[in-house]
N, C-alpha and C. Protein backbone atom coordinates (compact mmCIF):
# COMPACT_ATOMS: atom_id res chain seq x y z
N UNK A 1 11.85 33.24 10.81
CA UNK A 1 10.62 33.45 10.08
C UNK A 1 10.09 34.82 10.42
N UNK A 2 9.69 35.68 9.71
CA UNK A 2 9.20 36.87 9.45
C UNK A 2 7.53 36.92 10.35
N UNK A 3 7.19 37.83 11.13
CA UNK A 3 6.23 37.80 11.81
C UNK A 3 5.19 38.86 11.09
N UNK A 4 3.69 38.42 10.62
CA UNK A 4 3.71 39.76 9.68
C UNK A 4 2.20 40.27 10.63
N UNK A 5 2.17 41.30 10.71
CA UNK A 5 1.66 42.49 11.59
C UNK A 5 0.47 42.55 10.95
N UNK A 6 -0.80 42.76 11.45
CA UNK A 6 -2.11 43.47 10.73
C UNK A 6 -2.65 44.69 11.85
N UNK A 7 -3.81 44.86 11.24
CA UNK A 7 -4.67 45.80 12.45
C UNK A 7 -4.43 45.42 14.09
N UNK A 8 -5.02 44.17 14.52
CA UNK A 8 -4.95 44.45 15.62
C UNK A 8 -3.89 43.57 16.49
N UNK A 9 -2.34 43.42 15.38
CA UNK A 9 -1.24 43.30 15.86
C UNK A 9 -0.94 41.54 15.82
N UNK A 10 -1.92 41.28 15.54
CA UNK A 10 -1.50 39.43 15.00
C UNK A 10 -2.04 38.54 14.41
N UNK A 11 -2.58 39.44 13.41
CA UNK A 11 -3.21 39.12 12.23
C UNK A 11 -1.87 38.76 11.01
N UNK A 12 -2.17 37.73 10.27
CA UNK A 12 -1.37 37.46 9.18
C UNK A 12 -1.91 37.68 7.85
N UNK A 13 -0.76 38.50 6.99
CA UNK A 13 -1.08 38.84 5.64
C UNK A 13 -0.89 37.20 4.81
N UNK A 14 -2.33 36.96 4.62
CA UNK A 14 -1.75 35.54 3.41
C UNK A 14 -0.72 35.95 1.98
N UNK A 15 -1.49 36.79 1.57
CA UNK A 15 -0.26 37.45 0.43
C UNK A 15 1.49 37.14 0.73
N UNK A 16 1.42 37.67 1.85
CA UNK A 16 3.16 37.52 2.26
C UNK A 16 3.53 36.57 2.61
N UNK A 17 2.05 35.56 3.07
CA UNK A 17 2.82 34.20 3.56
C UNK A 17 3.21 33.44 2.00
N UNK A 18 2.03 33.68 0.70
CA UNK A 18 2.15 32.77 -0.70
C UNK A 18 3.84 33.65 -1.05
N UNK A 19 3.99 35.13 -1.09
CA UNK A 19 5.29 35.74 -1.61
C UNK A 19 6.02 34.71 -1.14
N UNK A 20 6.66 34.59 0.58
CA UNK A 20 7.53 34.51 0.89
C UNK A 20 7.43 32.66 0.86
N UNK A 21 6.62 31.70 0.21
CA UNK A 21 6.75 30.79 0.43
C UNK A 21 6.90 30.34 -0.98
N UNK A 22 6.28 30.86 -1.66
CA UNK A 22 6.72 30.77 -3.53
C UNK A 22 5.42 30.20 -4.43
N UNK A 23 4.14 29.95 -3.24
CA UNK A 23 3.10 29.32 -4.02
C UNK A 23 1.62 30.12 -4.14
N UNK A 24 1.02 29.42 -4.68
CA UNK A 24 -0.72 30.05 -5.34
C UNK A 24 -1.36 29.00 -4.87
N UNK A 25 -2.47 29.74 -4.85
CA UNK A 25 -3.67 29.00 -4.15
C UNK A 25 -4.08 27.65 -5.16
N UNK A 26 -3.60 26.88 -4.72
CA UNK A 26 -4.35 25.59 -5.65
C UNK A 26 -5.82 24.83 -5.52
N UNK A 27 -6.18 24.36 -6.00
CA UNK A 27 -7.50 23.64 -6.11
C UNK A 27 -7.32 22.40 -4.97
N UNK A 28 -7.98 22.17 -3.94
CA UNK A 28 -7.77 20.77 -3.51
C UNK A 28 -7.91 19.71 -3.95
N UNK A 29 -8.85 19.83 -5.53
CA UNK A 29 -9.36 18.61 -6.50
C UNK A 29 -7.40 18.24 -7.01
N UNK A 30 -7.12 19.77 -7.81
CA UNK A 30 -5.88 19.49 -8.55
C UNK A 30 -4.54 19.24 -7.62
N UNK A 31 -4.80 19.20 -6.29
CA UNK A 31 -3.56 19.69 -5.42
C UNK A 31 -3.28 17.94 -5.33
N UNK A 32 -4.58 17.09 -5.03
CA UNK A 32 -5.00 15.93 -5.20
C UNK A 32 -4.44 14.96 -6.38
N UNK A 33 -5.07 15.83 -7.65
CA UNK A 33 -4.39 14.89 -8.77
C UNK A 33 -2.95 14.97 -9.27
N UNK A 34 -2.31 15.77 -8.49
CA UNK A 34 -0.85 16.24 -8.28
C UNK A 34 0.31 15.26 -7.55
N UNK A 35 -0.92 15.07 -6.60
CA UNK A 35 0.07 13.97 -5.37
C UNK A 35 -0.43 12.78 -5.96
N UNK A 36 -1.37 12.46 -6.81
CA UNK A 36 -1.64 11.28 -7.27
C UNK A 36 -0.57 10.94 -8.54
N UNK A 37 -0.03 11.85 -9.42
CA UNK A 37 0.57 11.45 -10.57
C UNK A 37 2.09 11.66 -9.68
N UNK A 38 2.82 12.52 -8.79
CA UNK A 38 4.00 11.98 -8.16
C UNK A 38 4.46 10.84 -7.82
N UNK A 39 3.37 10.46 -7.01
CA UNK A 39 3.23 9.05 -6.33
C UNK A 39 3.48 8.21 -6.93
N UNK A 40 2.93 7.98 -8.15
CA UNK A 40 3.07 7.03 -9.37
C UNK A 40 4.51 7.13 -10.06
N UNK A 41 5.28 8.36 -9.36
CA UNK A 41 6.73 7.80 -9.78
C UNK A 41 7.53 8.03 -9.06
N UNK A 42 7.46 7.16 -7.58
CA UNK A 42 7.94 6.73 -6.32
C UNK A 42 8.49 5.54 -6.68
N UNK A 43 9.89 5.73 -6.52
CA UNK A 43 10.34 3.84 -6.30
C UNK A 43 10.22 2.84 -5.29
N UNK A 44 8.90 2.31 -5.28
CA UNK A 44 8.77 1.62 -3.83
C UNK A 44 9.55 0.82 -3.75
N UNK A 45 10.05 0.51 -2.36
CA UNK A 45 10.85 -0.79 -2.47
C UNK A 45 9.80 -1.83 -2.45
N UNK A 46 10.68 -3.34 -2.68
CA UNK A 46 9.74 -4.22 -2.93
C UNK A 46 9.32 -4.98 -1.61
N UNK A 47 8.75 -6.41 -1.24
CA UNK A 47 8.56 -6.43 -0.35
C UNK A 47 9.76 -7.04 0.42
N UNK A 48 10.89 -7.69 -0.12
CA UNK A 48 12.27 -7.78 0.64
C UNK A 48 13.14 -6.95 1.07
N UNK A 49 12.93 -6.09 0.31
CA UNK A 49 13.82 -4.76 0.70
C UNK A 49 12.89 -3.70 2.02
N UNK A 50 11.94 -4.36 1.84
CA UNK A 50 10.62 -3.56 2.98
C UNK A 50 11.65 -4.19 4.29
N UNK A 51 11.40 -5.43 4.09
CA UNK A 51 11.89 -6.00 5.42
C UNK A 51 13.13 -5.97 5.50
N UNK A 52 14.40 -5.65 5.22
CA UNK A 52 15.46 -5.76 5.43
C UNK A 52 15.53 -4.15 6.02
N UNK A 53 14.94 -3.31 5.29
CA UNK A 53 14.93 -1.89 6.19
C UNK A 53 15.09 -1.84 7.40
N UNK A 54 13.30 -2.22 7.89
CA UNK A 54 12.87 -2.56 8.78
C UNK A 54 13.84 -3.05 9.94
N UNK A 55 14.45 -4.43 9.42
CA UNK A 55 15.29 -5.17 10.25
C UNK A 55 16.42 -4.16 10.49
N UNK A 56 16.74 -3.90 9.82
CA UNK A 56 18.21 -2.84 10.13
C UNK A 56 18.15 -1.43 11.13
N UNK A 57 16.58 -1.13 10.76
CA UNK A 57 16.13 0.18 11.58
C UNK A 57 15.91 -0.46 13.20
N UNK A 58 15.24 -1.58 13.21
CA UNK A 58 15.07 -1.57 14.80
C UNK A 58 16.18 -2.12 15.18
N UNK A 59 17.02 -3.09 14.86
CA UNK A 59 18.40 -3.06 15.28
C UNK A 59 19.29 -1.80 15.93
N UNK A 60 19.24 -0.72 14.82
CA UNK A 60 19.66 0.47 15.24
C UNK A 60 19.38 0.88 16.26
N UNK A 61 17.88 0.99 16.37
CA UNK A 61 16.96 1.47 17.20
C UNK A 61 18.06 1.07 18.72
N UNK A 62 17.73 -0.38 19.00
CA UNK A 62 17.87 -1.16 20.29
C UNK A 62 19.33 -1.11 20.53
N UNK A 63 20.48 -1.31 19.49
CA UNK A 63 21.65 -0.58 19.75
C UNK A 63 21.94 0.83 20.38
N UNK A 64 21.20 1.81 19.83
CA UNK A 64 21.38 2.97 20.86
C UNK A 64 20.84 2.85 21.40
N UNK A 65 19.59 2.25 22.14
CA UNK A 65 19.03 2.65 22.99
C UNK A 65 19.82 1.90 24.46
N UNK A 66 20.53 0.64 23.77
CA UNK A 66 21.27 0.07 24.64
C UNK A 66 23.01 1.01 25.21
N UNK A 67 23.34 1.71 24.19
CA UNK A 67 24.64 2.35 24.10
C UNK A 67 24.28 3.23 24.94
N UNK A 68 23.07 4.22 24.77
CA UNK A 68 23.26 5.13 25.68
C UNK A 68 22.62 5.44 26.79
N UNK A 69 21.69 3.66 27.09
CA UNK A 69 21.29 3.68 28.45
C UNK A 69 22.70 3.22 29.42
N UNK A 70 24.56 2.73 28.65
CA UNK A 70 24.98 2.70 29.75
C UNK A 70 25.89 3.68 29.99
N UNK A 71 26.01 4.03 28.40
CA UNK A 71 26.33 5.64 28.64
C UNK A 71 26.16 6.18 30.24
N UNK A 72 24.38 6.50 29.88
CA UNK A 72 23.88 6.81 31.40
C UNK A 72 24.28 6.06 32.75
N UNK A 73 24.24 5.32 32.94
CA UNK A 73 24.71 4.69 33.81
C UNK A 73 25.93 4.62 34.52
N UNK A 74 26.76 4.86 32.93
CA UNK A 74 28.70 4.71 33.91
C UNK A 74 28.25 6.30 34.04
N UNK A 75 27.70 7.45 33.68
CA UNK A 75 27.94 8.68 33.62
C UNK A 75 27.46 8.83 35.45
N UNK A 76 26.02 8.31 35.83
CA UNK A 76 25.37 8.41 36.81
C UNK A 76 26.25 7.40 37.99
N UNK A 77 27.30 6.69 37.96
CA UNK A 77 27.55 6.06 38.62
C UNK A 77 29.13 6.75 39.08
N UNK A 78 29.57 7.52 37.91
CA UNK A 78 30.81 8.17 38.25
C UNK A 78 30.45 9.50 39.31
N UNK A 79 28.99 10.21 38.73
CA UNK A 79 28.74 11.32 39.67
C UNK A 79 28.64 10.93 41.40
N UNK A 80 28.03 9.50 41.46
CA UNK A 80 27.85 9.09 42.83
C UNK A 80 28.76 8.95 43.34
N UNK A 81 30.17 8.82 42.73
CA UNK A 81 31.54 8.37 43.34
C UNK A 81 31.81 10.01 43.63
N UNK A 82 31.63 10.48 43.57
CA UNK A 82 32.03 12.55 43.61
C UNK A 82 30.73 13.06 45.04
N UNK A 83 29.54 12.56 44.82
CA UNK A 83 28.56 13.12 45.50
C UNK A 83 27.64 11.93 46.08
């Protein structure tokens, strides 16, 4: 990311931040009714598919957290055999 310089050395040009980011100053009313009409064409899942996520994500979750707490363990148990 580009560091942009002013008078007293760390000041930022907004101009260069809208150039280099591609946008204009929007309205917070319209920036608002923007994320309101997107939203409205979001495919939510429904509420079974909510929970089957869910279920699959903390599964994941507790699988690694189990994999690479013994990970740790044979790793920490081989160093003790050395030191």
């Amino acid at each position: 990311m580009r560091q942009a310089y002013g008078p007293s050395g760390n000041e930022i040009d907004n101009n260069a931040c809208r150039r280099e980011f591609g946008g204009s100053t929007v309205n917070p009313v319209t920036f608002l009714k923007n994320v309101s009409k997107e939203m409205k064409k979001v495919s939510w899942p429904t509420g079974k598919e909510l929970y089957r996520y869910t279920i699959v994500t903390v599964l994941t979750v507790v699988f690694a957290a189990i994999f690479f707490g013994l990970v740790d363990l044979g790793i920490s148990e081989i160093l003790n055999l050395f030191f």
